[in-house]
Structures are given as C-alpha cells and as structure tokens.
Protein backbone atom coordinates (compact mmCIF):
# COMPACT_ATOMS: atom_id res chain seq x y z
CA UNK A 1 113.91 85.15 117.39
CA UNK A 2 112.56 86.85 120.75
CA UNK A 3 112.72 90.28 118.96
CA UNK A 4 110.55 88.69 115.69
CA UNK A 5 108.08 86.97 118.46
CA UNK A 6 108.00 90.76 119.93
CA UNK A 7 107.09 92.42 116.78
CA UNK A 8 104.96 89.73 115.87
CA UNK A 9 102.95 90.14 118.97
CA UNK A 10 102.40 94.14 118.57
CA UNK A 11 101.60 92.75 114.71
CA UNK A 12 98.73 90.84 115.75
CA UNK A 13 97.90 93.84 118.61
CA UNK A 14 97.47 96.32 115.91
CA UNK A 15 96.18 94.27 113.43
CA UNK A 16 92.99 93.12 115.92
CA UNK A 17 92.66 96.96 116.95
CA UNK A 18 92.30 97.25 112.89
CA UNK A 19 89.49 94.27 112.91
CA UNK A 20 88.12 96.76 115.99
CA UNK A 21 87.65 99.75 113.64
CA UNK A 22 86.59 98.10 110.91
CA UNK A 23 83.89 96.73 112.91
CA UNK A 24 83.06 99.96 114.26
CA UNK A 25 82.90 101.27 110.62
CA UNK A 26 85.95 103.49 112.12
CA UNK A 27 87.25 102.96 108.47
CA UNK A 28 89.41 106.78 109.31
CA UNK A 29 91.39 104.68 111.85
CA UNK A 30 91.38 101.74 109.93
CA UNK A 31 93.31 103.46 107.03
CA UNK A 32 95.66 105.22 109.24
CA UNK A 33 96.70 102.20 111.43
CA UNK A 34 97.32 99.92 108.49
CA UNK A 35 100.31 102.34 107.32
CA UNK A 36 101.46 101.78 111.04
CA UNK A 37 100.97 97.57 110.21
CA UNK A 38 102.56 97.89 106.82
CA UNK A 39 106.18 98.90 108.69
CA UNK A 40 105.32 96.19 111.04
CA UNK A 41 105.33 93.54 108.81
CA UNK A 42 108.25 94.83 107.23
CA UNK A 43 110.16 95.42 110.41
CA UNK A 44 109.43 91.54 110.73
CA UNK A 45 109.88 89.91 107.13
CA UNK A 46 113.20 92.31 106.71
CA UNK A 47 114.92 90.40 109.62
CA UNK A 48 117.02 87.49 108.53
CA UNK A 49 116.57 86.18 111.71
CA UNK A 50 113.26 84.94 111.13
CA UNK A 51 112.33 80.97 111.05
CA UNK A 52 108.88 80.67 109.53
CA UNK A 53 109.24 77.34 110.71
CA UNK A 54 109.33 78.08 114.54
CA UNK A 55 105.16 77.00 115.86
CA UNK A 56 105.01 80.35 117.75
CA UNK A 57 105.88 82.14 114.41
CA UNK A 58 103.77 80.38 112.22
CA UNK A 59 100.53 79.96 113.93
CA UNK A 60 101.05 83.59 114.35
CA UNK A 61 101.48 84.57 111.27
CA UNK A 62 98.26 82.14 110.41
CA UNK A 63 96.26 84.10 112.90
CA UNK A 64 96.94 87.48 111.15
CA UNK A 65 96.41 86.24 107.84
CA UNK A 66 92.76 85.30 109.84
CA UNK A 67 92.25 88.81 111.06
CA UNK A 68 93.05 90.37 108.06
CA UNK A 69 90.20 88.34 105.85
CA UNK A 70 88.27 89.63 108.22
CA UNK A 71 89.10 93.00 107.90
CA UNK A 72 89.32 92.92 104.31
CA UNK A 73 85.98 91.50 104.20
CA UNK A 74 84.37 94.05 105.61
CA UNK A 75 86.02 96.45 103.90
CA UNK A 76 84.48 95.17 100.84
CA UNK A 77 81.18 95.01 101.96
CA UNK A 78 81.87 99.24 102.87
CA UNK A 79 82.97 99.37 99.35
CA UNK A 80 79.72 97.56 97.96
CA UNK A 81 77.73 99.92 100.44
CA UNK A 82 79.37 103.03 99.62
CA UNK A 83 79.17 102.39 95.49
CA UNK A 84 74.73 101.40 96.45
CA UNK A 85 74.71 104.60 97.93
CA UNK A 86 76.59 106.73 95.08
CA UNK A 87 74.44 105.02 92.87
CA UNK A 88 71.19 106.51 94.63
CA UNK A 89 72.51 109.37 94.95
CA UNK A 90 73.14 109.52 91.09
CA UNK A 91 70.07 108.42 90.61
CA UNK A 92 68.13 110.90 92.90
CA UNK A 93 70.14 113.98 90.83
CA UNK A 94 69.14 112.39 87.56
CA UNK A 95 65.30 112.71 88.76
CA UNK A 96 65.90 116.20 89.90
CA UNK A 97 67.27 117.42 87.15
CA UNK A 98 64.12 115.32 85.03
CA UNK A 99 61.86 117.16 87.27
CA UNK A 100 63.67 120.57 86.83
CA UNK A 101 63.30 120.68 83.03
C-alpha cells in the first residue's frame, strides 16, 4: 500500500500544479500535464494492491476528485469565454463584409 500512498501523493502534486495552471489561464500546461495525470491514475487504479477502504487512500482520492471540479470548472468557464469571443469575432466579420458590399 506504501507504493499506492506514493503515487497517490505525486497524484494529488500534479493534479494541484494542474489547478495552478488553470488558474493562471496556463491552459498549454494544463493540457499537457493532464496526459502526465491520466498514467498516474492508472499507475494507481491498475494495482491490485489497492484498498479504497484504507482513510489515507480515500480522503485522498476525495481530495483529488475536489481539485479536479475545480479545474474542470474553470475550464468551462475558458470554454464559455473562448465560444463569447468566437462569436464576436463572427460577428465583427459579418459587419465587415456588410460594410464591404
């Protein structure tokens, strides 16, 4: 269980890092460190070994399910500003090409 508890600990490492970015509006980082996070949480759910029952494990597990809301939440608040801001764009071209006629 010490080597689950190890990963586990770089999980929730990487995965605040992540939260960092993605408060930085780093979202380049952000995509490239959650590949790194994806093989971390396989590394960890791939061991038979592991006792979701063990308090350690658990409330860890809780606390990156936490962070991750988090970081998905603000991802989807980029989203929502990134679509306002295709849609002015769209909007300024359409008036352009109005104006151009």
């Amino acid at each position: 269980m010490t080597e689950q508890i190890n990963v586990l600990e770089q999980l929730l490492t990487l995965t605040n890092t992540l939260l960092e970015k993605a408060l930085q509006d780093n979202w380049e980082e952000v995509f490239m460190l959650e590949s790194t996070q994806r093989e971390l949480v396989e590394l960890l759910f791939n061991d038979e070994g592991v006792n979701p029952s063990d308090d350690k494990f658990s409330q860890g597990i809780k606390e990156l399910i936490l962070i991750n809301e988090q970081v998905m939440r603000l991802g989807n608040q980029q989203k929502q500003k990134l679509a306002t801001d295709l849609h002015k764009i769209d909007q300024g071209k359409k008036a352009l090409t109005a104006y151009s006629l």
